[in-house]
N, C-alpha and C. Protein backbone atom coordinates (compact mmCIF):
# COMPACT_ATOMS: atom_id res chain seq x y z
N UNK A 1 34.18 -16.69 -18.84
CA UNK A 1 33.75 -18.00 -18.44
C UNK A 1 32.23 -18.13 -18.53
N UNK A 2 31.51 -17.23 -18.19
CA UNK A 2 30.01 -17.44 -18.06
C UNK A 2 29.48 -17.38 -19.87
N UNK A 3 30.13 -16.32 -20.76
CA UNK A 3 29.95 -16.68 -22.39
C UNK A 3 30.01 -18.20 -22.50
N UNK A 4 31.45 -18.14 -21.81
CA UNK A 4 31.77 -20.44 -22.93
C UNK A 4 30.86 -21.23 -22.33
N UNK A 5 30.30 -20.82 -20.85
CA UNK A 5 29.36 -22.22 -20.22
C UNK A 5 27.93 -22.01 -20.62
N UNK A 6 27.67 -20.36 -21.38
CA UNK A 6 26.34 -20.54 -21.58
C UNK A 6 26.31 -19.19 -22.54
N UNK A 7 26.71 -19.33 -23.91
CA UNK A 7 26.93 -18.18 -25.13
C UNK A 7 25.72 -18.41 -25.55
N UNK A 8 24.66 -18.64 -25.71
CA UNK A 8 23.19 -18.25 -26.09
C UNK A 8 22.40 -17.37 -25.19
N UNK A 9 22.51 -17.72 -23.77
CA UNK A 9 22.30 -17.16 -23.00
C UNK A 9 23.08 -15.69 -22.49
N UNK A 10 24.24 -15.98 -22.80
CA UNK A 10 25.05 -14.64 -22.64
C UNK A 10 24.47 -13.86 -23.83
N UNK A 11 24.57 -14.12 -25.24
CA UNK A 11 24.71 -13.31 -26.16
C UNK A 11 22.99 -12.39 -26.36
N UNK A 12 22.36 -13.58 -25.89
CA UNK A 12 20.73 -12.91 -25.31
C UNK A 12 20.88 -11.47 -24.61
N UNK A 13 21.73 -11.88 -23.28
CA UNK A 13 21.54 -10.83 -21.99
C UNK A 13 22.11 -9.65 -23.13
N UNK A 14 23.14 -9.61 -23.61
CA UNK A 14 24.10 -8.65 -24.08
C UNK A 14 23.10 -7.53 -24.83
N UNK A 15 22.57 -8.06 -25.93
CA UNK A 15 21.45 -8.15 -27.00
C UNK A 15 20.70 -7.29 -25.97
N UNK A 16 20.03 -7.85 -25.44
CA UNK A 16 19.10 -7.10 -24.33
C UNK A 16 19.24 -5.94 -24.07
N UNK A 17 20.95 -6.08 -23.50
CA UNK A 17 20.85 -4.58 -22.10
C UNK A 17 21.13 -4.04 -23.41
N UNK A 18 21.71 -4.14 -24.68
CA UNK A 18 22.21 -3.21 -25.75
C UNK A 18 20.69 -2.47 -25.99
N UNK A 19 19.62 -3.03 -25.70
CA UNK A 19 18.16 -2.07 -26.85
C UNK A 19 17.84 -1.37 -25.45
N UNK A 20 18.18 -1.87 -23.77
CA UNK A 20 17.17 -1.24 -23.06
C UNK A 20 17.85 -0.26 -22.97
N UNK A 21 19.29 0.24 -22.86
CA UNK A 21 19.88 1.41 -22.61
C UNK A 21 20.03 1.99 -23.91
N UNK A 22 19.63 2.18 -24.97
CA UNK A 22 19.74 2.70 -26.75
C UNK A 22 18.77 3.37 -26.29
N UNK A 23 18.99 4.52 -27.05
CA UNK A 23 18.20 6.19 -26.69
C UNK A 23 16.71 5.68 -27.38
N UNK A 24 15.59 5.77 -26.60
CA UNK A 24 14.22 5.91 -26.90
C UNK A 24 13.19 6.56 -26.49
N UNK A 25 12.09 6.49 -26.29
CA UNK A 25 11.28 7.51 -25.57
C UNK A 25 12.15 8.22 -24.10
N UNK A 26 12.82 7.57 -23.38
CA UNK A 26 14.17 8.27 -22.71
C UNK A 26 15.17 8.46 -23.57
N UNK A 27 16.34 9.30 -23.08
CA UNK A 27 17.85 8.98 -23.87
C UNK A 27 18.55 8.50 -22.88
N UNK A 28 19.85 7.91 -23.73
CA UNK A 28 20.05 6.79 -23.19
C UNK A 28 20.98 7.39 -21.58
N UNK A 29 21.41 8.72 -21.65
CA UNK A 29 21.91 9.43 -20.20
C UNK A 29 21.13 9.09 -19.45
N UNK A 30 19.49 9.27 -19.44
CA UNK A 30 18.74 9.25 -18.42
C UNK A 30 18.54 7.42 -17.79
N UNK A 31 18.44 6.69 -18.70
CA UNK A 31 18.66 5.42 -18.61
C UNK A 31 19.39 5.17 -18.09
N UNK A 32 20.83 5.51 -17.92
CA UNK A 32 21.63 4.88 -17.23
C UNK A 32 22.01 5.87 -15.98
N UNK A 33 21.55 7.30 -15.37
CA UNK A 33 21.18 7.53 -14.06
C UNK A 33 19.86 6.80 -13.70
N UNK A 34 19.01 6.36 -14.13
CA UNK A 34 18.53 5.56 -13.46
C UNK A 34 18.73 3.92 -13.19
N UNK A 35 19.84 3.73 -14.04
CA UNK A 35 20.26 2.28 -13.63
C UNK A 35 21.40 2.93 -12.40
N UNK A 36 21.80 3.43 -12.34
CA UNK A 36 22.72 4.04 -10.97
C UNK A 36 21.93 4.33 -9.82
N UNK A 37 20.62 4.41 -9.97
CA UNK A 37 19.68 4.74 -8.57
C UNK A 37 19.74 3.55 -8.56
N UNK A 38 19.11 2.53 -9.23
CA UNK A 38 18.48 1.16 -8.93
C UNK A 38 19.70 0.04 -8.63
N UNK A 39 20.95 0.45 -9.21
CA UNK A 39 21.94 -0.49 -8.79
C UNK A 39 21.93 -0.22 -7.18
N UNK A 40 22.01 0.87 -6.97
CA UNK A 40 22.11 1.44 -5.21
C UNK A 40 21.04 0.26 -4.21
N UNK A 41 19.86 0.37 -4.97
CA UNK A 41 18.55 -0.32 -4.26
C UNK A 41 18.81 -1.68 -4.33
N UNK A 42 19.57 -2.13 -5.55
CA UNK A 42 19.44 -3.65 -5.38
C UNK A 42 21.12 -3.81 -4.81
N UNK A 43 21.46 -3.27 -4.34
CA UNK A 43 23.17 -2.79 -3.74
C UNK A 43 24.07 -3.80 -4.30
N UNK A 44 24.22 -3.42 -6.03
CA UNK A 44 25.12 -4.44 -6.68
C UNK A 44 26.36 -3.41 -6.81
N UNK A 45 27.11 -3.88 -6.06
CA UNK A 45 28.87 -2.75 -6.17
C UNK A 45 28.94 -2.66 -8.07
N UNK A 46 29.15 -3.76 -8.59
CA UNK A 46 29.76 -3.80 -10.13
C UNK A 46 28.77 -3.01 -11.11
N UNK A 47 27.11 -3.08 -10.56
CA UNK A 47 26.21 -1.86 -10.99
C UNK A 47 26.49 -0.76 -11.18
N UNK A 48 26.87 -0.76 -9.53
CA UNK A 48 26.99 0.94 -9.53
C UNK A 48 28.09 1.37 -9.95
N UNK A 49 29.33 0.16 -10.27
CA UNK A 49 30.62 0.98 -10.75
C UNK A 49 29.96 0.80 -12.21
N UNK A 50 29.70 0.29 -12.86
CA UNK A 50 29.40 0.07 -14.39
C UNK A 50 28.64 0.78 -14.47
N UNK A 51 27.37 1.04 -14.28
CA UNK A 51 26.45 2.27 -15.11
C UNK A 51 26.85 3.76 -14.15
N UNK A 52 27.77 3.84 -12.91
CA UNK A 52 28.07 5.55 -12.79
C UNK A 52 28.96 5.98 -14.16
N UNK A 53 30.05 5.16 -14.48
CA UNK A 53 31.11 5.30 -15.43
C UNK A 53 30.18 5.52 -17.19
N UNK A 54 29.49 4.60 -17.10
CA UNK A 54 28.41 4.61 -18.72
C UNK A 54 27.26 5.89 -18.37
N UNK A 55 26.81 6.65 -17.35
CA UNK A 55 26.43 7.92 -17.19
C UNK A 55 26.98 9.34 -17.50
N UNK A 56 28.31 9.07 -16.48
CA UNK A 56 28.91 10.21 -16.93
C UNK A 56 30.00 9.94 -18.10
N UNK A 57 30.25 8.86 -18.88
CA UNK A 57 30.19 8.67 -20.39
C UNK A 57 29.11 9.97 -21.34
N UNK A 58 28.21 9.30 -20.80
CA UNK A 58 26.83 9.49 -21.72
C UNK A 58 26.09 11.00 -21.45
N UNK A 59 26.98 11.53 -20.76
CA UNK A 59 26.98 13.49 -20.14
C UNK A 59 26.15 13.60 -18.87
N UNK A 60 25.85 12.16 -18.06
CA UNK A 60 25.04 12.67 -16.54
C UNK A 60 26.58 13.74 -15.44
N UNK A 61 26.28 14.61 -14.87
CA UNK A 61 26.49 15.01 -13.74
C UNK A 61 27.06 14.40 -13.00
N UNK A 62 27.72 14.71 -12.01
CA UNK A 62 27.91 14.03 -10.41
C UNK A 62 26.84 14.33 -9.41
N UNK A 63 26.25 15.86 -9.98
CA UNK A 63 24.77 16.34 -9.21
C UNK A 63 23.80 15.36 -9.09
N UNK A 64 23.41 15.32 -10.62
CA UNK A 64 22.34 14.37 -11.37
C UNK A 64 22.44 12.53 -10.60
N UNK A 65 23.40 12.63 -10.95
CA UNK A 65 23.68 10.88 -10.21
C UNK A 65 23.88 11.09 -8.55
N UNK A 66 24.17 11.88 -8.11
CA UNK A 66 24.03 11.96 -6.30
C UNK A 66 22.28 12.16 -6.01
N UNK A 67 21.12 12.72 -6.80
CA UNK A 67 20.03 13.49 -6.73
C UNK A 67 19.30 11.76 -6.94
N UNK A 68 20.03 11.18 -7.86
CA UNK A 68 19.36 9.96 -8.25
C UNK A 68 19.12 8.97 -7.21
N UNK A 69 20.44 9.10 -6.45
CA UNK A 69 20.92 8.13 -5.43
C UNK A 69 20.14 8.49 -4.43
N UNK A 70 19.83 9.83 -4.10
CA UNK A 70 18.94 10.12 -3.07
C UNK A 70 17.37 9.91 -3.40
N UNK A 71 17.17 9.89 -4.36
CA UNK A 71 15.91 9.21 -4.83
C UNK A 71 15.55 7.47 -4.77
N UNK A 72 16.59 7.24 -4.58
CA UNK A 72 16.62 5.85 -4.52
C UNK A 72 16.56 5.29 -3.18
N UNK A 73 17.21 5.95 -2.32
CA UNK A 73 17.17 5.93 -0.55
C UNK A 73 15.81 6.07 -0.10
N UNK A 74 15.42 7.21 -0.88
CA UNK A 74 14.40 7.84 -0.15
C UNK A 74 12.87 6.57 -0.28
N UNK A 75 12.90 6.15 -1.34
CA UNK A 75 11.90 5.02 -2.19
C UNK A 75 12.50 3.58 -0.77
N UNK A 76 13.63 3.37 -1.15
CA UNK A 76 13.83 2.41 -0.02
C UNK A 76 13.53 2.65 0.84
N UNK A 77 13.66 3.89 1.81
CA UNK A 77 13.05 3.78 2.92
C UNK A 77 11.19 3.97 3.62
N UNK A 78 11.06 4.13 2.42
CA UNK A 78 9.67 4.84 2.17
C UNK A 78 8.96 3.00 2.28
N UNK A 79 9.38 2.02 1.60
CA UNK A 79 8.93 0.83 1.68
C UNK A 79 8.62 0.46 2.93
N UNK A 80 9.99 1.05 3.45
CA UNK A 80 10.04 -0.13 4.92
C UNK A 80 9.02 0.57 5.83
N UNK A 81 8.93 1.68 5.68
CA UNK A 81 7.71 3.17 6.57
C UNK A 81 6.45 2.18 6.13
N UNK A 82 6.19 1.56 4.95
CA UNK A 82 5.31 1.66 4.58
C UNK A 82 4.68 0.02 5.16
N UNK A 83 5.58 -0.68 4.55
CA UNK A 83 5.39 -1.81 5.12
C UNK A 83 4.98 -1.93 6.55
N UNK A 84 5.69 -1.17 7.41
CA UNK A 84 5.34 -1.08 8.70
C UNK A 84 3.70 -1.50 8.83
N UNK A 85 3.18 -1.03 8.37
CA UNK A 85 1.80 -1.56 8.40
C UNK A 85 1.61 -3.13 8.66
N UNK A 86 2.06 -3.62 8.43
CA UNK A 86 1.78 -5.11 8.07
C UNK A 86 2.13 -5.21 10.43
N UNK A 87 3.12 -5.04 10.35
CA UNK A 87 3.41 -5.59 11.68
C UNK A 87 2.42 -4.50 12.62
N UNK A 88 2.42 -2.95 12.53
CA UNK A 88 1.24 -3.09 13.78
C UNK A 88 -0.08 -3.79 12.95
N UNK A 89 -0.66 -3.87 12.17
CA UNK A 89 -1.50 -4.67 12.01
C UNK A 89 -1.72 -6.37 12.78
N UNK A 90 -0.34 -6.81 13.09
CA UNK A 90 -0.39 -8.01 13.82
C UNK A 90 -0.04 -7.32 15.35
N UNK A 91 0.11 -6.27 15.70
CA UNK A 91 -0.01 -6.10 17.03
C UNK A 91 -0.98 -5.38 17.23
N UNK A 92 -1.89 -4.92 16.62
CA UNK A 92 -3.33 -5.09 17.25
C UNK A 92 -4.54 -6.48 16.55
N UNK A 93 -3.69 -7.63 16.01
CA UNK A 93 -4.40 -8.47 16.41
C UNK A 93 -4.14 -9.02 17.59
N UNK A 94 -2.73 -9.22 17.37
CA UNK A 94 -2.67 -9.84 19.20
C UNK A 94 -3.32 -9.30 20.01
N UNK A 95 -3.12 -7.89 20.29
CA UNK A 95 -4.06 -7.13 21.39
C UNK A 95 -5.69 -7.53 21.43
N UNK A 96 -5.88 -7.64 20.08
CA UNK A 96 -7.53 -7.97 20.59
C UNK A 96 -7.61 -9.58 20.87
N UNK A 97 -6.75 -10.55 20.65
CA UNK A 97 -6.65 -11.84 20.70
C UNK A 97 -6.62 -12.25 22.59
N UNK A 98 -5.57 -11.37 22.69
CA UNK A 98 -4.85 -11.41 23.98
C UNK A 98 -5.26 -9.84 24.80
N UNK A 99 -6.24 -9.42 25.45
CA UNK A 99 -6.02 -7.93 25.66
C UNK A 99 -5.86 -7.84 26.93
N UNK A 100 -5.60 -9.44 27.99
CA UNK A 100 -4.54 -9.36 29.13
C UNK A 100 -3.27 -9.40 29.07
N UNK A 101 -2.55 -9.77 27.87
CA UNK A 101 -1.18 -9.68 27.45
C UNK A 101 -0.57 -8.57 26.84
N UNK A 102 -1.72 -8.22 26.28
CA UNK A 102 -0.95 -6.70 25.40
C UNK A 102 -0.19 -5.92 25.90
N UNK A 103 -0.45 -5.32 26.99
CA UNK A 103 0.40 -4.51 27.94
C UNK A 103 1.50 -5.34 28.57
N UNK A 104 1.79 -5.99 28.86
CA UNK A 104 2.68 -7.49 28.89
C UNK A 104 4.26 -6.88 29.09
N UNK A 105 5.33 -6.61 29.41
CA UNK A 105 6.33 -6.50 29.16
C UNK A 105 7.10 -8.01 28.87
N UNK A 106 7.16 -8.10 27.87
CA UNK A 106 8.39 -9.07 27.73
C UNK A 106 9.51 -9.59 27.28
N UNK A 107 9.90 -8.35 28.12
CA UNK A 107 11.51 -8.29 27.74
C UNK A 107 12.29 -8.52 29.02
């Protein structure tokens, strides 16, 4: 259904993923354990069933693709560690805004 409502646009995408996963300065195994980390991160189920199956097609491991997946966790969580910054950064503006409230319980 998505070809008949939009076959230029489909036959584009197709075209596409066909050159980014075709063996090049990577081969194309490694390409598609790393589309199996990144399906994990962007948590698309049909990702991760479609490029685990086109991996170990293409001779990845179950090692290799579990090692990937944990590389991929680890990056996700590493964001949110990281990001953290942003929010105490706004709780020591408040504190210097407010530094009779800071200590404040308000819960």
């Amino acid at each position: 259904m998505r070809r008949d409502l939009a076959p230029e646009m489909s036959d584009a995408f197709s075209s596409f993923s066909q050159k980014v996963f075709a063996d090049g300065a990577l081969p194309a195994r490694m390409k598609q354990i790393i589309a199996v980390a990144v399906a994990h991160v962007t948590q698309c189920p049909y990702c991760i069933k479609g490029h685990t199956r086109a991996a170990l097609r293409a001779g990845a491991s179950a090692e290799e693709l579990m090692e990937a997946i944990w590389v991929a966790a680890e990056i996700r969580a590493g964001g949110a560690f990281a990001h953290s910054i942003i929010a105490l950064a706004e709780v020591e503006a408040e504190a210097a805004a407010s530094p009779e409230e800071a200590h404040h319980d308000h819960g």
